[in-house]
PDB file of N, CA and C in Angstrom:
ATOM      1  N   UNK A   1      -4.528 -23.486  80.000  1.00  0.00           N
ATOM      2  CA  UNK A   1      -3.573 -23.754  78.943  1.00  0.00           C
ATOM      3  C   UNK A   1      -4.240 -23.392  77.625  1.00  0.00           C
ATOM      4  N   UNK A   2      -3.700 -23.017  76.763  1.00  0.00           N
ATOM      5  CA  UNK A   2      -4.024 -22.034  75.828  1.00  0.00           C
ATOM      6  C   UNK A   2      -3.831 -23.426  74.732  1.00  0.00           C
ATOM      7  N   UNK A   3      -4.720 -22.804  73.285  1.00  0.00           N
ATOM      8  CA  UNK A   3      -4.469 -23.969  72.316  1.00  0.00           C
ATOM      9  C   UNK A   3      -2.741 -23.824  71.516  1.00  0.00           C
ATOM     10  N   UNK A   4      -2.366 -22.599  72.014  1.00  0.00           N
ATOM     11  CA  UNK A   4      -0.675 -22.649  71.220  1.00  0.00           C
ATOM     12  C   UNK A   4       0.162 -22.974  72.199  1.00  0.00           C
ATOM     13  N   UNK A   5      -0.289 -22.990  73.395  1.00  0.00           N
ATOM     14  CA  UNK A   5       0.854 -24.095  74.167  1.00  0.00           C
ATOM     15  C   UNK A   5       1.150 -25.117  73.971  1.00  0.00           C
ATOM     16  N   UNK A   6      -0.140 -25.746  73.799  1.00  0.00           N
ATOM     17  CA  UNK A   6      -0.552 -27.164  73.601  1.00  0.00           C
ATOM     18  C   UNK A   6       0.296 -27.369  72.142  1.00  0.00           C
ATOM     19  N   UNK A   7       0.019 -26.640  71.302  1.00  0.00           N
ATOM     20  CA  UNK A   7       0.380 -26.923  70.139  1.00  0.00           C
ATOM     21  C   UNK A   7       1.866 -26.875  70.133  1.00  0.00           C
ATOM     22  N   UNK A   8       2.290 -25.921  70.935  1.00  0.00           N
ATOM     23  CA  UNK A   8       4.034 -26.102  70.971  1.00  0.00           C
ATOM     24  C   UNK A   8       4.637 -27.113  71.553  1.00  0.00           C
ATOM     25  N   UNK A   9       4.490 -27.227  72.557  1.00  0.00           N
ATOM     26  CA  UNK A   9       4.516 -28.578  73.666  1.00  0.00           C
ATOM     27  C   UNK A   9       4.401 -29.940  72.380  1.00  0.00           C
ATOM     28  N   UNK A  10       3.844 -30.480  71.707  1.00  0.00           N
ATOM     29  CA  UNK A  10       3.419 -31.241  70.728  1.00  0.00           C
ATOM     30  C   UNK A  10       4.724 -31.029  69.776  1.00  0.00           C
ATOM     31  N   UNK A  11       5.086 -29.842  69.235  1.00  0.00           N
ATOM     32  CA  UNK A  11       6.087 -29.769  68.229  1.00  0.00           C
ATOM     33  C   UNK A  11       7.533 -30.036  69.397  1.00  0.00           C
ATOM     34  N   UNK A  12       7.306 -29.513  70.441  1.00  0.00           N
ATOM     35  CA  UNK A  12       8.639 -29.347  71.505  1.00  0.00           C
ATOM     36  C   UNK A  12       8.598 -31.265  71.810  1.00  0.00           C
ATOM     37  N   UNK A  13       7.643 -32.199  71.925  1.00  0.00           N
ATOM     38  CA  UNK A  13       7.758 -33.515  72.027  1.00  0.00           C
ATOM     39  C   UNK A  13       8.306 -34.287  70.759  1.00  0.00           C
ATOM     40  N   UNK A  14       7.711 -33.268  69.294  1.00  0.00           N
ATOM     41  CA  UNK A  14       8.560 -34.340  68.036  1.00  0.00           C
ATOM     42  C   UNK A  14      10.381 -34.318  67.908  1.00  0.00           C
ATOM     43  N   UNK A  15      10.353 -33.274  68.822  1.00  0.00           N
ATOM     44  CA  UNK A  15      11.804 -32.684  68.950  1.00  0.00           C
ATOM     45  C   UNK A  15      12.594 -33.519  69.831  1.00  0.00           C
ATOM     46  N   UNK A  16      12.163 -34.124  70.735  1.00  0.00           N
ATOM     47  CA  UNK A  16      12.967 -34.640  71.652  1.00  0.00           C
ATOM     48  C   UNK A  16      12.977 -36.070  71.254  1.00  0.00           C
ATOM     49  N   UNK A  17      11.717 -36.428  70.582  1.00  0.00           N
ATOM     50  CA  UNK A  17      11.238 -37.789  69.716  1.00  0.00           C
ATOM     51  C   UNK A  17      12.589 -37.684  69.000  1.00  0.00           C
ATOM     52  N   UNK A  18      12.268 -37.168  68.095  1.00  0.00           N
ATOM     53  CA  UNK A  18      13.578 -37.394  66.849  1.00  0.00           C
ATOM     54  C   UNK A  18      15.312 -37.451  67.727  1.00  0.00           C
ATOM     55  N   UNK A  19      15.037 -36.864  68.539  1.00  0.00           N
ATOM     56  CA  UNK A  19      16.378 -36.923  69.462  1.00  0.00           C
ATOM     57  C   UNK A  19      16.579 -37.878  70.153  1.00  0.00           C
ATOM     58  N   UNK A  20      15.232 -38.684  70.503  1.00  0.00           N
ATOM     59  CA  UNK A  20      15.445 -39.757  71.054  1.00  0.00           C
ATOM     60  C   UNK A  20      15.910 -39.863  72.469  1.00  0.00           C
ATOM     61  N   UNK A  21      15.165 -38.249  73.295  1.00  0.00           N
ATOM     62  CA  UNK A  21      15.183 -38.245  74.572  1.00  0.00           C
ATOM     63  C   UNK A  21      14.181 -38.173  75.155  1.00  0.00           C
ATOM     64  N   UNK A  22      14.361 -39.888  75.979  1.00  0.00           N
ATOM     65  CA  UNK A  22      12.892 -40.609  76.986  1.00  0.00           C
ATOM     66  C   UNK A  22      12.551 -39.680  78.116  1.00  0.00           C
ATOM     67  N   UNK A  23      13.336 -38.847  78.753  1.00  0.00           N
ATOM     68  CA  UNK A  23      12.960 -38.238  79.688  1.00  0.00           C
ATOM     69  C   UNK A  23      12.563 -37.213  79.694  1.00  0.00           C
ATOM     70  N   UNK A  24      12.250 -36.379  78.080  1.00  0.00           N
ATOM     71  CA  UNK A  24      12.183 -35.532  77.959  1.00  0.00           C
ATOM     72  C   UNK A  24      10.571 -35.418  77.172  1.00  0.00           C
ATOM     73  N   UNK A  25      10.621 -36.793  76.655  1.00  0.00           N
ATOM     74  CA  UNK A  25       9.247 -37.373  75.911  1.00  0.00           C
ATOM     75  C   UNK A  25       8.437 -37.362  77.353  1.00  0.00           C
ATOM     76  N   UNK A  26       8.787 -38.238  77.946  1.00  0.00           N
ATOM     77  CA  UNK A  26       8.009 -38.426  79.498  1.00  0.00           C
ATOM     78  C   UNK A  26       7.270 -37.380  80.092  1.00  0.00           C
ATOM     79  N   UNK A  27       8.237 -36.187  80.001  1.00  0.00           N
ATOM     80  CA  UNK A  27       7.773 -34.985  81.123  1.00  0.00           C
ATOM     81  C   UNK A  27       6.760 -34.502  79.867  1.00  0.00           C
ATOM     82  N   UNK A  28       7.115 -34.470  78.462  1.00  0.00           N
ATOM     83  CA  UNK A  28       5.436 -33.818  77.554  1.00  0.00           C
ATOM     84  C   UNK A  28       4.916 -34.265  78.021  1.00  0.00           C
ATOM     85  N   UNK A  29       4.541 -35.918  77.961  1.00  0.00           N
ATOM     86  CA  UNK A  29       3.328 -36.684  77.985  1.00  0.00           C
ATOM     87  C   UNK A  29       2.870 -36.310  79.518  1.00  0.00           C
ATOM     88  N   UNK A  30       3.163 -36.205  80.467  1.00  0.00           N
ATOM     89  CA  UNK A  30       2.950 -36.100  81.730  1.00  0.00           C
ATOM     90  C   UNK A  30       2.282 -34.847  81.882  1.00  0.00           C
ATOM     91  N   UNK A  31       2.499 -33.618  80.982  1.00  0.00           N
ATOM     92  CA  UNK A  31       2.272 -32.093  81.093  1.00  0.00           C
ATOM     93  C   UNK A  31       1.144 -31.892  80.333  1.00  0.00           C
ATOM     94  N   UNK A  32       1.016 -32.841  79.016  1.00  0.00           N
ATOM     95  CA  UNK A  32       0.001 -32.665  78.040  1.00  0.00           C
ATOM     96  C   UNK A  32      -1.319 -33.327  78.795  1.00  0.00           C
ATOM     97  N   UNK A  33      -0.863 -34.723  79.521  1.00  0.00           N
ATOM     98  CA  UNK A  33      -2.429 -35.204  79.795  1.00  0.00           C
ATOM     99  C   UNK A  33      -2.976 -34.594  81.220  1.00  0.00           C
ATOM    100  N   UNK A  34      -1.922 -33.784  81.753  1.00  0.00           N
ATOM    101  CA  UNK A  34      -2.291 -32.689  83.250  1.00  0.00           C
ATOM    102  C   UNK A  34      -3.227 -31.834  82.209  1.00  0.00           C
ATOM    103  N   UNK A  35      -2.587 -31.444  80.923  1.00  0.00           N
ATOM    104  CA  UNK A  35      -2.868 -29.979  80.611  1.00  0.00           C
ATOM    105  C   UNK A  35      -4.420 -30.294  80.065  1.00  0.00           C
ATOM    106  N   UNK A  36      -4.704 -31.665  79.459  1.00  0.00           N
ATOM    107  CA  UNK A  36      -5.497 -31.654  78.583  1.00  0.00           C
ATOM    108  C   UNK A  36      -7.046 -32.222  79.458  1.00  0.00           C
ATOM    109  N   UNK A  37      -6.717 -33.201  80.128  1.00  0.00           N
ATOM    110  CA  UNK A  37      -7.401 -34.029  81.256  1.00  0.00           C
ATOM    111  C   UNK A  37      -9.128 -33.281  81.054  1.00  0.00           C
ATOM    112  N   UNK A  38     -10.012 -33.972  80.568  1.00  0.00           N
ATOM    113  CA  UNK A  38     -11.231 -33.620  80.607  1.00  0.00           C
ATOM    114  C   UNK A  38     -11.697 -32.819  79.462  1.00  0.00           C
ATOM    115  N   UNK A  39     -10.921 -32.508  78.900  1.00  0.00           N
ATOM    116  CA  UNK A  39     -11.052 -31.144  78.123  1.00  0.00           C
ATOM    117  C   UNK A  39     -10.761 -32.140  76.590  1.00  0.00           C
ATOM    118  N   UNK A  40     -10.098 -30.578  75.622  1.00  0.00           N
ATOM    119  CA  UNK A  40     -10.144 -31.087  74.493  1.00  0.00           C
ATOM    120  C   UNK A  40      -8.893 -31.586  73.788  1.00  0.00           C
ATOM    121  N   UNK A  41      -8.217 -31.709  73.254  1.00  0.00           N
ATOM    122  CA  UNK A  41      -6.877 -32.460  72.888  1.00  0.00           C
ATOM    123  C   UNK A  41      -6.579 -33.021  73.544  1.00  0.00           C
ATOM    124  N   UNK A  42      -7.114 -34.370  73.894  1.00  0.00           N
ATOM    125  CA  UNK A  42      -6.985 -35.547  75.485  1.00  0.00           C
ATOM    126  C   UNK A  42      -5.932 -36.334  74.444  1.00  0.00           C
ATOM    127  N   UNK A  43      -5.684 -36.228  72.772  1.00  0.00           N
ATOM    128  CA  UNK A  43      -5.179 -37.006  72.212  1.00  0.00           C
ATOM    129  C   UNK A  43      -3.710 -36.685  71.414  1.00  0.00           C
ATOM    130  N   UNK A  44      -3.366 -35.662  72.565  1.00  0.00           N
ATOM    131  CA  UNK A  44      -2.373 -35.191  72.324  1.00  0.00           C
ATOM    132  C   UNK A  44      -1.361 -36.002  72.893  1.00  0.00           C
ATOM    133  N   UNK A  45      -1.129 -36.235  73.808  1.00  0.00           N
ATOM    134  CA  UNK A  45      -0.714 -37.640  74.653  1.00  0.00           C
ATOM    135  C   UNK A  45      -0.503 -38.819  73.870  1.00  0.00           C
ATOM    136  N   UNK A  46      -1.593 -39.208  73.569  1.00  0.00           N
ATOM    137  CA  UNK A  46      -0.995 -40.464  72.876  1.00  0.00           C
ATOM    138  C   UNK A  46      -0.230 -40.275  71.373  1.00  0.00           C
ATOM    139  N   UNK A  47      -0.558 -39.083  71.009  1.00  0.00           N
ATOM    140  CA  UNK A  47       0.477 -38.956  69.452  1.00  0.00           C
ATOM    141  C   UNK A  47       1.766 -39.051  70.347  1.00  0.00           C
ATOM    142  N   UNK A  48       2.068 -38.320  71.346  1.00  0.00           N
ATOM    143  CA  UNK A  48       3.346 -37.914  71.759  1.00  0.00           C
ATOM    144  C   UNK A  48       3.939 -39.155  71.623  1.00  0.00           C
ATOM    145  N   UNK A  49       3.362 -39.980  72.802  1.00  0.00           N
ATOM    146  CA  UNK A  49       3.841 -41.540  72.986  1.00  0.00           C
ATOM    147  C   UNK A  49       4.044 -41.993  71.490  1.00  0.00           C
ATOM    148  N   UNK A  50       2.929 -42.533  70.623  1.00  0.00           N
ATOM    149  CA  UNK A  50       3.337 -42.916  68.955  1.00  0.00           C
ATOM    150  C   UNK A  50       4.424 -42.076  68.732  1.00  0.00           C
ATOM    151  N   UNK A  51       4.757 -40.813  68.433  1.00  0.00           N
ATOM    152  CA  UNK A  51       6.071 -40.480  67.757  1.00  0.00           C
ATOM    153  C   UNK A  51       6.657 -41.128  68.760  1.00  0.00           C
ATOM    154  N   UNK A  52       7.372 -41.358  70.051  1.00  0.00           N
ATOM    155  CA  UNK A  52       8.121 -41.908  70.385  1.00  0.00           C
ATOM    156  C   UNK A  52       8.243 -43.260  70.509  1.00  0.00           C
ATOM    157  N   UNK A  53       7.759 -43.969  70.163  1.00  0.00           N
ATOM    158  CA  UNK A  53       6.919 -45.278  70.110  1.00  0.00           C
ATOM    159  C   UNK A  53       7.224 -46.091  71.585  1.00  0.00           C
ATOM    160  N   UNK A  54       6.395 -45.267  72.116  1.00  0.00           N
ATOM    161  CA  UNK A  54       6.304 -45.885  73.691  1.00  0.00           C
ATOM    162  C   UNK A  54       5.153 -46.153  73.956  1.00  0.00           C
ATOM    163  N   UNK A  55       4.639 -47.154  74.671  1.00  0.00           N
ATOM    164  CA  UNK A  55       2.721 -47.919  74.763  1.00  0.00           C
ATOM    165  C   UNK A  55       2.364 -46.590  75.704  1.00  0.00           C
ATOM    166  N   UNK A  56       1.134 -46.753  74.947  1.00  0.00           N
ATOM    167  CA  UNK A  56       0.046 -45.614  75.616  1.00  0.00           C
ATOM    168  C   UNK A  56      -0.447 -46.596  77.028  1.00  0.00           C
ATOM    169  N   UNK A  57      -0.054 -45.448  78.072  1.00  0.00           N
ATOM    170  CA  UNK A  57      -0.618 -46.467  79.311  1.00  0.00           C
ATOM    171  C   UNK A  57      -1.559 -45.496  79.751  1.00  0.00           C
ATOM    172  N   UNK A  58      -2.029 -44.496  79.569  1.00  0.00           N
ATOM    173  CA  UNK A  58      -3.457 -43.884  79.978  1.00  0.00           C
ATOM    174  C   UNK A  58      -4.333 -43.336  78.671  1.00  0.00           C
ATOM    175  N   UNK A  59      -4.767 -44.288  77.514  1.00  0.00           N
ATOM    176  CA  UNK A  59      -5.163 -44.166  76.094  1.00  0.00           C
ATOM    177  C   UNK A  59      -6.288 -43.228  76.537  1.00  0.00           C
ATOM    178  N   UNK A  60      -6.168 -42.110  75.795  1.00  0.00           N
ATOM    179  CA  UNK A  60      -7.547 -40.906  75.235  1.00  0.00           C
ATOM    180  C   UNK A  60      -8.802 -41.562  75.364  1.00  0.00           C
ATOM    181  N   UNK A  61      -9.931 -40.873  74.854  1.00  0.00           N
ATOM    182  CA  UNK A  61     -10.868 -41.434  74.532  1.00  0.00           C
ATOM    183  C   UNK A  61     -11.269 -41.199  72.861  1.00  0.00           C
ATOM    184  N   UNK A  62      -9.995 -40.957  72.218  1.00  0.00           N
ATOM    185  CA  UNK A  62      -9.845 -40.809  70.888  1.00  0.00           C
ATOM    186  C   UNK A  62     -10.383 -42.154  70.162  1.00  0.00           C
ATOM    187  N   UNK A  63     -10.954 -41.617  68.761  1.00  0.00           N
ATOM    188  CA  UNK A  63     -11.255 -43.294  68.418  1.00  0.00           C
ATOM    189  C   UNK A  63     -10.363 -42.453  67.105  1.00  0.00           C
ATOM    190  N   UNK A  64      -9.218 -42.979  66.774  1.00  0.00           N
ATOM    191  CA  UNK A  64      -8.625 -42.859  65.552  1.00  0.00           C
ATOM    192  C   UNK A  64      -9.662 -43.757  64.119  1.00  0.00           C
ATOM    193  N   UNK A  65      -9.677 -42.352  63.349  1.00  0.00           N
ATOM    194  CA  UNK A  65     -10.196 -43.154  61.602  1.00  0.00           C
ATOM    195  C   UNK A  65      -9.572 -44.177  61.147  1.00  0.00           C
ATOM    196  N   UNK A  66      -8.561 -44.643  61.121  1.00  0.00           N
ATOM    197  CA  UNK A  66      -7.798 -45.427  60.304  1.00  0.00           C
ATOM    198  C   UNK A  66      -7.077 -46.458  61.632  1.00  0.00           C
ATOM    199  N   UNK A  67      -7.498 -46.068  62.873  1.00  0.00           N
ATOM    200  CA  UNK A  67      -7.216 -47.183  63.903  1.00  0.00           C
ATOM    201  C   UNK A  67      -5.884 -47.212  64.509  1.00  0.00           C
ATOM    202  N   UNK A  68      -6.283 -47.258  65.716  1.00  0.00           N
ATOM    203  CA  UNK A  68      -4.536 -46.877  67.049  1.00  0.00           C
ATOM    204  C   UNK A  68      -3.542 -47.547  65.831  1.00  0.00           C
ATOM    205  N   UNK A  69      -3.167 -48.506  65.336  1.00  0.00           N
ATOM    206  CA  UNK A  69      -2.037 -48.942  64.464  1.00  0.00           C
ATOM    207  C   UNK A  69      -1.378 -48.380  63.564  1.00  0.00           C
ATOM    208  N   UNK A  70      -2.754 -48.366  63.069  1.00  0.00           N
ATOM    209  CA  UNK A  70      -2.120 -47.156  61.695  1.00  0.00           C
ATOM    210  C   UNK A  70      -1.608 -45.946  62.107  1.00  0.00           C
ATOM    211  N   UNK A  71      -2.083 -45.157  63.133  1.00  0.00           N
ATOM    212  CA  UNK A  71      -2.102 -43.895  63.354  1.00  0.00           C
ATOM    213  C   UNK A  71      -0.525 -43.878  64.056  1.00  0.00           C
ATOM    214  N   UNK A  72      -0.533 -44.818  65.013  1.00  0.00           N
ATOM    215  CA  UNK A  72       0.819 -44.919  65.645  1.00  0.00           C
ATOM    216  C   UNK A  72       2.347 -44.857  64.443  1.00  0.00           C
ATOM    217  N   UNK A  73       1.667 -45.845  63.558  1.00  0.00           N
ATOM    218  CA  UNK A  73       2.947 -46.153  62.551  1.00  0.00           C
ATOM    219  C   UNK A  73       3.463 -44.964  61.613  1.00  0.00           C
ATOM    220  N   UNK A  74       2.495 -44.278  61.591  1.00  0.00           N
ATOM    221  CA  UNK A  74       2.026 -43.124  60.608  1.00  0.00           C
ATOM    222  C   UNK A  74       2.877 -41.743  61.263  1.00  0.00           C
ATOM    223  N   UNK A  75       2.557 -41.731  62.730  1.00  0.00           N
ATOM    224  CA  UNK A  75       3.468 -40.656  63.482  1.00  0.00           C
ATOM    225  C   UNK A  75       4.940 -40.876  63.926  1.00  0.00           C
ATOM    226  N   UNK A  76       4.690 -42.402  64.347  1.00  0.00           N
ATOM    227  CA  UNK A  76       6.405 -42.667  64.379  1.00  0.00           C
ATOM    228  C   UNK A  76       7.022 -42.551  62.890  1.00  0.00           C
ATOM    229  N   UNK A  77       6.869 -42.850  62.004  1.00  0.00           N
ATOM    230  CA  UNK A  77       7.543 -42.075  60.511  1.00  0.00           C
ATOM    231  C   UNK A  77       7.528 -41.225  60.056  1.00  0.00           C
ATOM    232  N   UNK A  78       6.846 -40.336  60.976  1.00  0.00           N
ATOM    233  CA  UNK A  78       7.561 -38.784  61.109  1.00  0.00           C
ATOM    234  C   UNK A  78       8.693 -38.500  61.343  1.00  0.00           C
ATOM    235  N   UNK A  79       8.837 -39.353  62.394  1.00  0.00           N
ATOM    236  CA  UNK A  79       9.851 -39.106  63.556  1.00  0.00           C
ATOM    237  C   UNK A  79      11.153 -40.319  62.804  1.00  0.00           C
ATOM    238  N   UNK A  80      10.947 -40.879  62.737  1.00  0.00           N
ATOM    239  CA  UNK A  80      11.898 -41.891  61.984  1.00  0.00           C
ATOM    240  C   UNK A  80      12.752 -41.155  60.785  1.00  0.00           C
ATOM    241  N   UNK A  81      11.696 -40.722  59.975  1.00  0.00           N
ATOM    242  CA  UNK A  81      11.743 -40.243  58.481  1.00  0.00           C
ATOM    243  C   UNK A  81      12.938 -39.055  58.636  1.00  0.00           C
ATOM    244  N   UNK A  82      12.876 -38.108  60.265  1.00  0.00           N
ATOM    245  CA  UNK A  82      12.967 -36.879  60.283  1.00  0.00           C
ATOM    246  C   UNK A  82      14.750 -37.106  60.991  1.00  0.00           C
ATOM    247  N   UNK A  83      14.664 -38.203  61.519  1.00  0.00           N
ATOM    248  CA  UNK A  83      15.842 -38.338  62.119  1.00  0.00           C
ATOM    249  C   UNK A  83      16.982 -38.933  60.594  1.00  0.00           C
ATOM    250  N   UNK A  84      16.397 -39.869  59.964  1.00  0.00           N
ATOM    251  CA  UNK A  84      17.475 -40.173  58.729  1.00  0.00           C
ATOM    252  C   UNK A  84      17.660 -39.539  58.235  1.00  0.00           C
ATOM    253  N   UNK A  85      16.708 -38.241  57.596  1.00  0.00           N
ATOM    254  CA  UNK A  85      17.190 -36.644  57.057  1.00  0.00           C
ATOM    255  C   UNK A  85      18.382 -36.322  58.042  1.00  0.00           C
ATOM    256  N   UNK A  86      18.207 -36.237  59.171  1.00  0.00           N
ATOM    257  CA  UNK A  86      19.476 -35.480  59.968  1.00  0.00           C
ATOM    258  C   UNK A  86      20.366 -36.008  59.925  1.00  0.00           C
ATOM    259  N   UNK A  87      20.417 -37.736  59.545  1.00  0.00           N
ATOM    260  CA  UNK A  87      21.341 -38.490  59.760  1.00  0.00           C
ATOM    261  C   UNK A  87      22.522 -38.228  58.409  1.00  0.00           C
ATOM    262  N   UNK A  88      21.906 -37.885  57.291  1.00  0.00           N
ATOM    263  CA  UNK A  88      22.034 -38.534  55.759  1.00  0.00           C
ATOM    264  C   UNK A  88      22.463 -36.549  55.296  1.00  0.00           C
ATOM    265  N   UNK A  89      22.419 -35.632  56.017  1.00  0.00           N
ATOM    266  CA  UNK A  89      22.983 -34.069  55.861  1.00  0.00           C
ATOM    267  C   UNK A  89      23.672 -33.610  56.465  1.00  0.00           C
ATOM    268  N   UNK A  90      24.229 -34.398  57.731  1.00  0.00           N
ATOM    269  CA  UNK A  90      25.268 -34.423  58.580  1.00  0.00           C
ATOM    270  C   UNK A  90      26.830 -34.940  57.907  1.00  0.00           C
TER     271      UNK A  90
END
């Protein structure tokens, strides 16, 4: 897996985040931590989960700067932020 898969897959998960489709969040997270497993962006996974704000049940070995809380709250208001834009131009 290449680093622009990875990287699309990640933008293709804020997409389904903001849409607010679980089964579609599920199959990233499931593809990202196959894809990533041992290697490097192991913490791609758990952003996915934070934008969707679903509990990390197989956590990285990421140590976030500012700490799993912050970081979580920080990506879900991406995703929050991005959906009331759609909501509020509709």
């Amino acid at each position: 897996m290449t680093y622009a898969e990875l990287v699309l897959d990640l933008a293709l998960a804020f997409h389904h985040a903001v849409r607010d489709d679980q089964d579609q969040v599920a199959a990233t997270i499931t593809r990202l931590r196959e894809n990533t497993r041992g290697g490097d962006f192991t913490c791609y996974g758990d952003i996915v989960a934070f934008m969707a704000g679903l509990p990390i049940e197989e956590a990285s070995p990421t140590c976030w700067i500012d700490g799993v809380q912050h970081t979580r709250r920080r990506w879900r208001g991406l995703v929050t932020g991005r959906r009331d834009t759609l909501r509020t131009s509709s």
